[in-house]
C-alpha atoms as a PDB file:
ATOM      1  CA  UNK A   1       0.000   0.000   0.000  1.00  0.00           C
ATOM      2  CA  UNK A   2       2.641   2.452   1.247  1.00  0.00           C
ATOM      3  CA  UNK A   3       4.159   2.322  -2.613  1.00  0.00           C
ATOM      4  CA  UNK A   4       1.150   2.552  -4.689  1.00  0.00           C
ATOM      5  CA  UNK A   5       0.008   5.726  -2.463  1.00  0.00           C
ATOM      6  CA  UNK A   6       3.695   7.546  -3.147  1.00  0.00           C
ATOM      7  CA  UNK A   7       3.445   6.258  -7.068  1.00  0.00           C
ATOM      8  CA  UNK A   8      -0.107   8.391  -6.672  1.00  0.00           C
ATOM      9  CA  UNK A   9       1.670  11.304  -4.886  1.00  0.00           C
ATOM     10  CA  UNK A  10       3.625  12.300  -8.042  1.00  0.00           C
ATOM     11  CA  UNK A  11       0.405  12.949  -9.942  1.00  0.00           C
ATOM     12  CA  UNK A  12      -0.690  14.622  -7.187  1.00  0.00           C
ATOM     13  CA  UNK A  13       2.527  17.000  -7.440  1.00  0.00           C
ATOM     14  CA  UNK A  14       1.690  17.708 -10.720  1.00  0.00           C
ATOM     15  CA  UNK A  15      -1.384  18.341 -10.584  1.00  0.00           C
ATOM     16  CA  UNK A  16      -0.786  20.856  -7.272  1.00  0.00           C
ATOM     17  CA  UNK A  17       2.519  22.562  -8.925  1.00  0.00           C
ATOM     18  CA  UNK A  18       0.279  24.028 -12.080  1.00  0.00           C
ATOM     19  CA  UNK A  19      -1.980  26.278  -9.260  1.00  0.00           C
ATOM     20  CA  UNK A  20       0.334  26.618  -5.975  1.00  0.00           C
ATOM     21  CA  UNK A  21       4.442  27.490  -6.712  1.00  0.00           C
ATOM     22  CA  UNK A  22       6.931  24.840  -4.945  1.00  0.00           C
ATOM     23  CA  UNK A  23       7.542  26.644  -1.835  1.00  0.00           C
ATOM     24  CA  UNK A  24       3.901  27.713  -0.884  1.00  0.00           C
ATOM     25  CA  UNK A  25       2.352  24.210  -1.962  1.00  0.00           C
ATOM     26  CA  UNK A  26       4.866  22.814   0.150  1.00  0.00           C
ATOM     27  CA  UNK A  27       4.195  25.111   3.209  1.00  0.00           C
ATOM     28  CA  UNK A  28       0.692  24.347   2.806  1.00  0.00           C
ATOM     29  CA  UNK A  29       1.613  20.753   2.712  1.00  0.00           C
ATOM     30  CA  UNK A  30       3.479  20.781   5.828  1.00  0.00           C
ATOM     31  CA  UNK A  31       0.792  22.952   7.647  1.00  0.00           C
ATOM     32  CA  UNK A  32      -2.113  20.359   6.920  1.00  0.00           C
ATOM     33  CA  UNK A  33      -0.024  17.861   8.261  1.00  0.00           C
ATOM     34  CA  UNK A  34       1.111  19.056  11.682  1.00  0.00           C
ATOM     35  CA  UNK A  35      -2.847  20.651  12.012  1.00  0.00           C
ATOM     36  CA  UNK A  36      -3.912  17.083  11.787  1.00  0.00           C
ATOM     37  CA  UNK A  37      -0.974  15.153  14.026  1.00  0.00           C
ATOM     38  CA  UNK A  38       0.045  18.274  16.881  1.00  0.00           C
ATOM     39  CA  UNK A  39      -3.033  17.393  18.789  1.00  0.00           C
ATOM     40  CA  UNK A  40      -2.027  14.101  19.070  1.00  0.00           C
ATOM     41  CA  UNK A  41       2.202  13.806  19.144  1.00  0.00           C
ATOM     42  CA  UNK A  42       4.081  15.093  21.471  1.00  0.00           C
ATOM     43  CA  UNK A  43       7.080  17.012  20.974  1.00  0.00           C
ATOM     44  CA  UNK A  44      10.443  14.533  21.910  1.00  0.00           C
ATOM     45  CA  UNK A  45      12.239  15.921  24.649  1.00  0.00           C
ATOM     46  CA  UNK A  46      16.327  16.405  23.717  1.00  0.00           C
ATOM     47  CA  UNK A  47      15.597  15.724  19.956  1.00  0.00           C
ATOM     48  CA  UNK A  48      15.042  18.904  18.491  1.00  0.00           C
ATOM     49  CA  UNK A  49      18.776  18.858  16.644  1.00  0.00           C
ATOM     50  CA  UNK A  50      17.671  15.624  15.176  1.00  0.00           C
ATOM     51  CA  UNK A  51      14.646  16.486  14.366  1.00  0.00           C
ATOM     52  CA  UNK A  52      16.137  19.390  12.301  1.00  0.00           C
ATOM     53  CA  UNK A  53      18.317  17.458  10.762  1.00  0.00           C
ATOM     54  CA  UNK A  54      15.642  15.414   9.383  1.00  0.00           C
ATOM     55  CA  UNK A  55      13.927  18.603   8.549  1.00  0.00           C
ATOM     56  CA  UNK A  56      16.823  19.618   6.770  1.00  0.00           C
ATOM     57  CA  UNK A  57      16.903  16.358   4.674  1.00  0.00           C
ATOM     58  CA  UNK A  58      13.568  16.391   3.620  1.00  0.00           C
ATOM     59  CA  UNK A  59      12.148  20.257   3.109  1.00  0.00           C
ATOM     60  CA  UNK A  60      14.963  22.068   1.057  1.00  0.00           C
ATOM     61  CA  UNK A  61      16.605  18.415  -0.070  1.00  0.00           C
ATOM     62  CA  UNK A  62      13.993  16.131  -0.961  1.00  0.00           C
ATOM     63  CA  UNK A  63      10.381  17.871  -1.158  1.00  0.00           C
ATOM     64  CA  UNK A  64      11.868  21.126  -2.110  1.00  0.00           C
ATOM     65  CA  UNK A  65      13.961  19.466  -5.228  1.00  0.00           C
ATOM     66  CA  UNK A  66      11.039  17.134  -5.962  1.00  0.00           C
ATOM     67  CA  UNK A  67       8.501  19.345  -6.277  1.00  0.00           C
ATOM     68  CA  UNK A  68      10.673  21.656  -8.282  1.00  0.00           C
ATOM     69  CA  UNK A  69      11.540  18.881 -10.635  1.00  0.00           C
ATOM     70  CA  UNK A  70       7.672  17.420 -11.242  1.00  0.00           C
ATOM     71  CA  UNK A  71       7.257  21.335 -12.269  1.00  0.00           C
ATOM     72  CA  UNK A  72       9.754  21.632 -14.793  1.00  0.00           C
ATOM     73  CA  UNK A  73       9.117  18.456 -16.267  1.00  0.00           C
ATOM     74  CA  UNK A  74       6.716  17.234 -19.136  1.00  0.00           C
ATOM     75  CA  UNK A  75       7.335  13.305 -17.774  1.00  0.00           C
ATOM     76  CA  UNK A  76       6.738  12.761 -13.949  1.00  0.00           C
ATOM     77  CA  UNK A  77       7.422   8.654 -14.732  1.00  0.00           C
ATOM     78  CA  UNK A  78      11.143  10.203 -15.443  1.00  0.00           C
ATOM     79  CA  UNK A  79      11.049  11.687 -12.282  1.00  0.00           C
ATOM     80  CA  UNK A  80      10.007   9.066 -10.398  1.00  0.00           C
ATOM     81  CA  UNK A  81      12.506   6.605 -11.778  1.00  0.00           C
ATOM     82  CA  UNK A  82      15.501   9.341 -11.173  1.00  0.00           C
ATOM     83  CA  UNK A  83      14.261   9.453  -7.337  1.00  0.00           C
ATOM     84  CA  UNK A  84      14.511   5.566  -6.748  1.00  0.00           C
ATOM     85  CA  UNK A  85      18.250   6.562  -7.235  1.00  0.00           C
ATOM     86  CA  UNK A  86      17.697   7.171  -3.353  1.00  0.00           C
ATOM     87  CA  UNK A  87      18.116   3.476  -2.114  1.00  0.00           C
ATOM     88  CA  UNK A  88      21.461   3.474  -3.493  1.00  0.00           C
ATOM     89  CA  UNK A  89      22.169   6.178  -1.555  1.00  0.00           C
ATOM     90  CA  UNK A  90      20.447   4.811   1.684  1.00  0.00           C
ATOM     91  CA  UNK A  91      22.329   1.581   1.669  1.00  0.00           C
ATOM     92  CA  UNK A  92      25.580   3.228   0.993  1.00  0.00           C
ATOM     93  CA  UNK A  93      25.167   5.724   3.748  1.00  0.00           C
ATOM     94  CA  UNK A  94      23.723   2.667   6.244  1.00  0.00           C
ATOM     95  CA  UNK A  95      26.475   0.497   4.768  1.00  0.00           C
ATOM     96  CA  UNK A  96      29.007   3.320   5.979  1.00  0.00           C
ATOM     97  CA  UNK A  97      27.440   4.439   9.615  1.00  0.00           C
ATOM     98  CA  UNK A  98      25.272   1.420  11.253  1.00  0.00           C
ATOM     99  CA  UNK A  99      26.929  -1.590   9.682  1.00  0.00           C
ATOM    100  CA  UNK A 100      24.146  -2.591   7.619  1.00  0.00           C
ATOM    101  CA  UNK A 101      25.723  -4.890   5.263  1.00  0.00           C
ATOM    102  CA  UNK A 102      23.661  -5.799   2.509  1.00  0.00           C
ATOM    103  CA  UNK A 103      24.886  -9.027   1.705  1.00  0.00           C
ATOM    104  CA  UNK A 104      25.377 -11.049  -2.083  1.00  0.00           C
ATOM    105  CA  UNK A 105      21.523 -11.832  -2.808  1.00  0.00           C
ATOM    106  CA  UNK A 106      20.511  -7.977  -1.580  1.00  0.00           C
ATOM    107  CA  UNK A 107      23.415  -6.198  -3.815  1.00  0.00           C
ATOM    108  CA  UNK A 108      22.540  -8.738  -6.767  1.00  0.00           C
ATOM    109  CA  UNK A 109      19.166  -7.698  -6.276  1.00  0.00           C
ATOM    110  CA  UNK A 110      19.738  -3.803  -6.128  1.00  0.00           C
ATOM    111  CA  UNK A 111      22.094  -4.359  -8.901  1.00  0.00           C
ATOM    112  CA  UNK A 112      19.080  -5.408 -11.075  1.00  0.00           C
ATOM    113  CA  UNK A 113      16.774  -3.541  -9.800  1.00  0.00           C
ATOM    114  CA  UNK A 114      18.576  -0.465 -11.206  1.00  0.00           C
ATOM    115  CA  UNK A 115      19.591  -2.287 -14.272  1.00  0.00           C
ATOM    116  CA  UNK A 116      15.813  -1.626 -14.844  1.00  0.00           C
ATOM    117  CA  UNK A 117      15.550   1.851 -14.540  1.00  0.00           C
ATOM    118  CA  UNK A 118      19.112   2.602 -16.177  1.00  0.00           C
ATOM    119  CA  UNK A 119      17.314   0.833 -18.964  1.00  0.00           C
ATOM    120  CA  UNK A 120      14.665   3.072 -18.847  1.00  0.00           C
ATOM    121  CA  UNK A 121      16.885   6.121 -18.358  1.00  0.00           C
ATOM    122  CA  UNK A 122      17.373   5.586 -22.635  1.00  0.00           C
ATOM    123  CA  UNK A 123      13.633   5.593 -23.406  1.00  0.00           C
ATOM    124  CA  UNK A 124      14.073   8.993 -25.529  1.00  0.00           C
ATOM    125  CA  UNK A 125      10.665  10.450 -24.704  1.00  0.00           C
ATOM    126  CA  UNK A 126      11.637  10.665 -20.836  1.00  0.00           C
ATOM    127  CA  UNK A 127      14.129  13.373 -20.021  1.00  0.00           C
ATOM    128  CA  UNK A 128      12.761  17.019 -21.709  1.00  0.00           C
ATOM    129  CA  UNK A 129      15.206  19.021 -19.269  1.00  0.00           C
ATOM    130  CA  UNK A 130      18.924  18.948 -18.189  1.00  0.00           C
ATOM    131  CA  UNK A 131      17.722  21.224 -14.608  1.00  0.00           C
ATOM    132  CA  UNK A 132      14.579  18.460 -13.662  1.00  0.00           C
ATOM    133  CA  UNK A 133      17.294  15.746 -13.830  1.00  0.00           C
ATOM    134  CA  UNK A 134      19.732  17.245 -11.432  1.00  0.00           C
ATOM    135  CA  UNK A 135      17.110  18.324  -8.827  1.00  0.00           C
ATOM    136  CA  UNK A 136      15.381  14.743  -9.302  1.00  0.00           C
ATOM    137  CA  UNK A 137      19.163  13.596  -8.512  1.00  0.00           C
ATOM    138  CA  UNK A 138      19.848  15.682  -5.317  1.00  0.00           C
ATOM    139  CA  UNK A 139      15.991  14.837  -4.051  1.00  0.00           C
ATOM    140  CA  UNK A 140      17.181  11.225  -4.186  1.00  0.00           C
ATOM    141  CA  UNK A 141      19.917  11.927  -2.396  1.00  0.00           C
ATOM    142  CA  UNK A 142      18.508  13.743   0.464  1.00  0.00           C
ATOM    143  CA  UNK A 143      16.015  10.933   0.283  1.00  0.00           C
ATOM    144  CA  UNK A 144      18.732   8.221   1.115  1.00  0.00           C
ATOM    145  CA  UNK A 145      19.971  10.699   3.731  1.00  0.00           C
ATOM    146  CA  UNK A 146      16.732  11.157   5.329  1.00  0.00           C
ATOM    147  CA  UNK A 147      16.182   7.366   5.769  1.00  0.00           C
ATOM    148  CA  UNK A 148      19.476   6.583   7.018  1.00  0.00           C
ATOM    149  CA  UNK A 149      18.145   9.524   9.317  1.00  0.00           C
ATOM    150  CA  UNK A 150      15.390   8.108  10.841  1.00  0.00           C
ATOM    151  CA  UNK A 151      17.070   4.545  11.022  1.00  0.00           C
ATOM    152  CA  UNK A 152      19.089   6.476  13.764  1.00  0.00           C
ATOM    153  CA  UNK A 153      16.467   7.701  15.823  1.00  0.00           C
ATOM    154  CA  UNK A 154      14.318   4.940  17.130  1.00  0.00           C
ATOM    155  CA  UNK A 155      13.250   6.568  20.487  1.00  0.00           C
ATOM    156  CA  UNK A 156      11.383   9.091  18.209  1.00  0.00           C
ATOM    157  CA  UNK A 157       7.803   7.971  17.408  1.00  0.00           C
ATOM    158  CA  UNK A 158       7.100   7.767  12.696  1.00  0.00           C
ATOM    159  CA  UNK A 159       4.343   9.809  13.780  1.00  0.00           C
ATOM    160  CA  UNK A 160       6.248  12.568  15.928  1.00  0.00           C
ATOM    161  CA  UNK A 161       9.071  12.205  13.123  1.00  0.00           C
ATOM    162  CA  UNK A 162       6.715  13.796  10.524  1.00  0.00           C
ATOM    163  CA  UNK A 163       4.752  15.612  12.258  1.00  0.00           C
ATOM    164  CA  UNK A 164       7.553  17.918  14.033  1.00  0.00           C
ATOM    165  CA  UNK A 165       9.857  17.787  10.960  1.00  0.00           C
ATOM    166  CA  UNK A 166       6.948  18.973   9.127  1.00  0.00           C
ATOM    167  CA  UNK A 167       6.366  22.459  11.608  1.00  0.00           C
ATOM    168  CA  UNK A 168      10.199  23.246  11.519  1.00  0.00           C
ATOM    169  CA  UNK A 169       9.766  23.366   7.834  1.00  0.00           C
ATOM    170  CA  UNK A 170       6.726  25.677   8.089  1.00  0.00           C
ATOM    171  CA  UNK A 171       9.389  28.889   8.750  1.00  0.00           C
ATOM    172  CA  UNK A 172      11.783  27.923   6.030  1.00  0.00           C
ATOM    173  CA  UNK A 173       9.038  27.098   3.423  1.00  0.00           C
ATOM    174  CA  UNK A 174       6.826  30.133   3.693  1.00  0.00           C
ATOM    175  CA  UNK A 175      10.119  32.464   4.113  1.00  0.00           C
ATOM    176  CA  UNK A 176      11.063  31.100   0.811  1.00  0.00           C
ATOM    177  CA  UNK A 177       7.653  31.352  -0.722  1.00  0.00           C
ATOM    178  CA  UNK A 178       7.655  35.254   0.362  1.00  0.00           C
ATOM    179  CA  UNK A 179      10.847  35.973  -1.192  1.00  0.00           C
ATOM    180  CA  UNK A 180      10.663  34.016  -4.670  1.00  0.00           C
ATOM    181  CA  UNK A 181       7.342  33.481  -5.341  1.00  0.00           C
ATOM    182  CA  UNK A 182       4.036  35.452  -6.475  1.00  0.00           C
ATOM    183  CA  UNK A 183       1.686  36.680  -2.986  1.00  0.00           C
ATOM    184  CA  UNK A 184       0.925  33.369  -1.223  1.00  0.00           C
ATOM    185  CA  UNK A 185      -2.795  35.172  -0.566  1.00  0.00           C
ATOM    186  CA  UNK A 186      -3.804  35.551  -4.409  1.00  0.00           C
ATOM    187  CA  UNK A 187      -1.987  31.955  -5.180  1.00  0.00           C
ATOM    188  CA  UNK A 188      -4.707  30.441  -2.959  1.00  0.00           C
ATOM    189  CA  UNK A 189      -7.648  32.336  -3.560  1.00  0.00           C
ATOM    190  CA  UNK A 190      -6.957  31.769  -7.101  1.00  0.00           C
ATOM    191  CA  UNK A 191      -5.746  27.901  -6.809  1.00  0.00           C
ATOM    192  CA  UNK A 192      -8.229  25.173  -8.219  1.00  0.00           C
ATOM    193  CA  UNK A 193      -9.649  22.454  -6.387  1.00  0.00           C
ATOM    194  CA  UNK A 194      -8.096  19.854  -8.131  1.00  0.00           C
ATOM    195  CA  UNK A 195      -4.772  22.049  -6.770  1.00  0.00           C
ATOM    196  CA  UNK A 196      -5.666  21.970  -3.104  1.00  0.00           C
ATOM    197  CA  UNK A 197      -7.245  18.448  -3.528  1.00  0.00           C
ATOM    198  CA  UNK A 198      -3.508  17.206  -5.080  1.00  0.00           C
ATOM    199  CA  UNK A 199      -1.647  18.901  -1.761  1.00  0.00           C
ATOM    200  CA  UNK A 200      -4.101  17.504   0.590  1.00  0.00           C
ATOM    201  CA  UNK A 201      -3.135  14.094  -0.828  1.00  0.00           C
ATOM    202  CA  UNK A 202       0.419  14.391  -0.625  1.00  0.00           C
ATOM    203  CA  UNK A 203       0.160  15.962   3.138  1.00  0.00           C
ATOM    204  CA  UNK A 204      -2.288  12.685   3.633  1.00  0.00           C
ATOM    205  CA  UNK A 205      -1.562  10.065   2.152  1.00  0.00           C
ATOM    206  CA  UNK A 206       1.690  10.356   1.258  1.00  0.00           C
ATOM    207  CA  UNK A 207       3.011  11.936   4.266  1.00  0.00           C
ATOM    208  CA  UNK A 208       1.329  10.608   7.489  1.00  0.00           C
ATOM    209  CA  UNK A 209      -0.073   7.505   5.724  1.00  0.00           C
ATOM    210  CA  UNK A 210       2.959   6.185   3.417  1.00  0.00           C
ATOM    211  CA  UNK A 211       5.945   8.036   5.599  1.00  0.00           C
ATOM    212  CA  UNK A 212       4.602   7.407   8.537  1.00  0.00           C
ATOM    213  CA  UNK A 213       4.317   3.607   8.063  1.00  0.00           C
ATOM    214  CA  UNK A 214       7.709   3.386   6.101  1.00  0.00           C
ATOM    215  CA  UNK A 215       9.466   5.418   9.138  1.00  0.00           C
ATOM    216  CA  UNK A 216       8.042   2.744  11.512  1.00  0.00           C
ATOM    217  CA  UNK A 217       8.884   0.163   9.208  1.00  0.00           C
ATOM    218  CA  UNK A 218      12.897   1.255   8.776  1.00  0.00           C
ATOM    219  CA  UNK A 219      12.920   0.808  12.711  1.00  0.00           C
ATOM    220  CA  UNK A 220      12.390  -2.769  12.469  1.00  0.00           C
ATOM    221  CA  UNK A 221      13.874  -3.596   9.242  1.00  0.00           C
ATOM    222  CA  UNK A 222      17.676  -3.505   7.872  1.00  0.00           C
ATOM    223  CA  UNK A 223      17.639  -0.142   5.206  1.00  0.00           C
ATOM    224  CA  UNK A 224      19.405  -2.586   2.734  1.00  0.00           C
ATOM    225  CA  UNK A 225      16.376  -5.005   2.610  1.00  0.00           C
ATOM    226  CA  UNK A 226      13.862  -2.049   2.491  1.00  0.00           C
ATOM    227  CA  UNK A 227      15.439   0.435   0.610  1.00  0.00           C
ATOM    228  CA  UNK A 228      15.380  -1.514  -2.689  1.00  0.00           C
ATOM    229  CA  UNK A 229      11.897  -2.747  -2.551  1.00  0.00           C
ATOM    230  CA  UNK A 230      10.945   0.911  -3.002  1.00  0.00           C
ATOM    231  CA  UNK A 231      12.003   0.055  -6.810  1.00  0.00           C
ATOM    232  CA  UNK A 232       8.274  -0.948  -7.360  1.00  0.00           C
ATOM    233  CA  UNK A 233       7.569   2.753  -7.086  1.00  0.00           C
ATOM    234  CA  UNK A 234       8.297   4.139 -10.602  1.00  0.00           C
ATOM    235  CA  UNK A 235       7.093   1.256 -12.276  1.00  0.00           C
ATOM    236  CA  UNK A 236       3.848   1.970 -10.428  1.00  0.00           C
ATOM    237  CA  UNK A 237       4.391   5.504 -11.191  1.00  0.00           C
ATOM    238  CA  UNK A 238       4.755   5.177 -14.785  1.00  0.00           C
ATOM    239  CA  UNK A 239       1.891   3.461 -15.536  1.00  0.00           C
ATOM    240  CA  UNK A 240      -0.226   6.239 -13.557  1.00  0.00           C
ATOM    241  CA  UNK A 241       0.740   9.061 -15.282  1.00  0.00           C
ATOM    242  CA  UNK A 242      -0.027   7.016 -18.808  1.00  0.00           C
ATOM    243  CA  UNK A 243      -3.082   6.680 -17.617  1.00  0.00           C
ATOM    244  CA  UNK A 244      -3.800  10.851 -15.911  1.00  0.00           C
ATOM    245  CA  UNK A 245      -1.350  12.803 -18.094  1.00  0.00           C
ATOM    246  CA  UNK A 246      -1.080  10.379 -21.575  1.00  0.00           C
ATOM    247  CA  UNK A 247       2.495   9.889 -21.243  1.00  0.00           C
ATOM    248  CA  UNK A 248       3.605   7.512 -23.473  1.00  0.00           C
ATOM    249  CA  UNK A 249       4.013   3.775 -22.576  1.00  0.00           C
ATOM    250  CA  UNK A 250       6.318   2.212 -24.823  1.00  0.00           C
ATOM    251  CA  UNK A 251       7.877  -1.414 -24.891  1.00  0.00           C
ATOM    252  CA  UNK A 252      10.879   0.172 -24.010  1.00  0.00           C
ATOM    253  CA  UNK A 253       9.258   0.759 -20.732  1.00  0.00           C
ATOM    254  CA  UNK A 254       7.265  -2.420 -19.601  1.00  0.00           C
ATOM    255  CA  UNK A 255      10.547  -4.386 -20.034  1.00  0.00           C
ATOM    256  CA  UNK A 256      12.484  -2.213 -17.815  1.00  0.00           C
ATOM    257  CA  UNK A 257       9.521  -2.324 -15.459  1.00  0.00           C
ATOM    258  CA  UNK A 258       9.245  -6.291 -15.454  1.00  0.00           C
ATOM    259  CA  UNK A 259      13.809  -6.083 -14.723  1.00  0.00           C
ATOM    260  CA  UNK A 260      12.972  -3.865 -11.965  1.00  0.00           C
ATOM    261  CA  UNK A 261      10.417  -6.473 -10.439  1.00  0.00           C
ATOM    262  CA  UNK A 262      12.934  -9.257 -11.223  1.00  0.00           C
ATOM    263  CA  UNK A 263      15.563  -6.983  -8.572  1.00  0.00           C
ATOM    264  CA  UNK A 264      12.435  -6.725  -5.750  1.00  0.00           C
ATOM    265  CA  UNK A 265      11.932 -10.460  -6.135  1.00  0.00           C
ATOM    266  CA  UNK A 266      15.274 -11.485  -5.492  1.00  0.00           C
ATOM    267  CA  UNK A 267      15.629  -8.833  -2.595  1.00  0.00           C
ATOM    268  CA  UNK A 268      12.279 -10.561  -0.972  1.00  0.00           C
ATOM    269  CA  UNK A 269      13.316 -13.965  -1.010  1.00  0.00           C
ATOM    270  CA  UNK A 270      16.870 -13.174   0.568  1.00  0.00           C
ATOM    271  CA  UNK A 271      14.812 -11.972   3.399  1.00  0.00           C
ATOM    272  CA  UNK A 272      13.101 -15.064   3.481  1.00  0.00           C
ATOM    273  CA  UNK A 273      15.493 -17.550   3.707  1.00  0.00           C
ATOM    274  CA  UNK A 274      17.979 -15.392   5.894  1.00  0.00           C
END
């Protein structure tokens, strides 16, 4: 569930980005979501430089650059292939700080699995931009960052994790809105409902829903068996936006799609016979 709501969340990006720009949508975003979990999460005593750290990783690194890259872009699949690029970086960074081997079957399964979408990287319909493909690159990154993140921090509730991550990137997110973009006050009186219908999603669904439950999941589970199973996600993706946006679905695609599944596959059943 947690993958086919974030393969959603990228046509609900679009579909926000053409009403709200990057910095107010995502201000709004984070305001929904600590509206709906404050009440209910407490704030974690002595983890407030963590908890900005985390910020850090995920407003200006991964949201910021993700939602700037969807709106540049005339294929969100391509974008949401570039960000599984953030496993790599998650089991490198888990591989290098907690010890987290990933052992032969796991590697020969990320190995694939990114055999997949490099195969998919030369579908010539996919990349319209040089800019989208170097923010979709450094959200990825800040991606793998933030889960090695919250692999670190198991005394800190998924919920409180997003929720107070969220309201420290309130400040930074309308500050940036006010100083790049067009009067957040007009963008939202004008804004459509599909617009505030797409950011209500992605605050939803894809943040305290899908986050949430991956956060609690990385506590329990080894990054390098996790990380890669988040492969599915483009694949998912792709298919989506065919169907919302009529982006092209080509050959080319489905077989990098069924390579990428081949990857997950193997990654599962090393987990099973551990």
């Amino acid at each position: 569930m947690i993958f086919i709501l974030w393969a959603l969340n990228y046509i609900a990006i679009k579909v926000s980005v053409n009403d709200f720009p990057v910095w107010t949508a995502l201000g709004i975003r984070f305001s929904i979501i600590v509206v709906l979990l404050a009440p209910f999460v407490k704030f974690p005593k002595g983890q407030f430089r963590s908890l900005l750290l985390i910020s850090a990783a995920l407003v200006p690194g991964h949201f910021g650059l993700l939602f700037w890259s969807i709106q540049n872009t005339a294929s969100v699949g391509a974008i949401s292939v570039i960000i599984q690029l953030g496993p790599a970086f998650s089991v490198l960074l888990a591989w290098i700080f907690f010890k987290d081997t990933p052992g032969i079957k796991r590697i020969s399964g990320l190995l694939i699995g990114f055999m997949g979408i490099v195969f998919l990287f030369y579908e010539p319909t996919f990349f319209d931009t040089l800019d989208a493909l170097i923010a979709g690159l450094g959200s990825a990154f800040f991606m793998g960052t933030y889960m090695v993140l919250v692999r670190g921090k198991n005394q800190i509730s998924p919920l409180a994790i997003i929720c107070w991550s969220s309201a420290l990137g309130i400040p930074f997110s309308f500050g940036m809105a006010l100083v790049l973009e067009a009067p957040i006050l007009e963008t939202i009186q004008s804004a459509s409902t599909e617009s505030w219908l797409g950011i209500a999603y992605a605050a939803i669904a894809s943040s305290i829903i899908a986050h949430g439950s991956w956060a609690w999941m990385l506590r329990r589970q080894p990054i390098s068996f996790l990380a890669p199973l988040t492969l599915i996600v483009p694949v998912l993706a792709v298919f989506a936006t065919v169907s919302v946006f009529d982006e092209p679905l080509t050959l080319h695609m489905i077989i990098a799609g069924l390579i990428v599944l081949a990857g997950i596959g193997l990654i599962t059943i090393s987990k099973a016979y551990k």
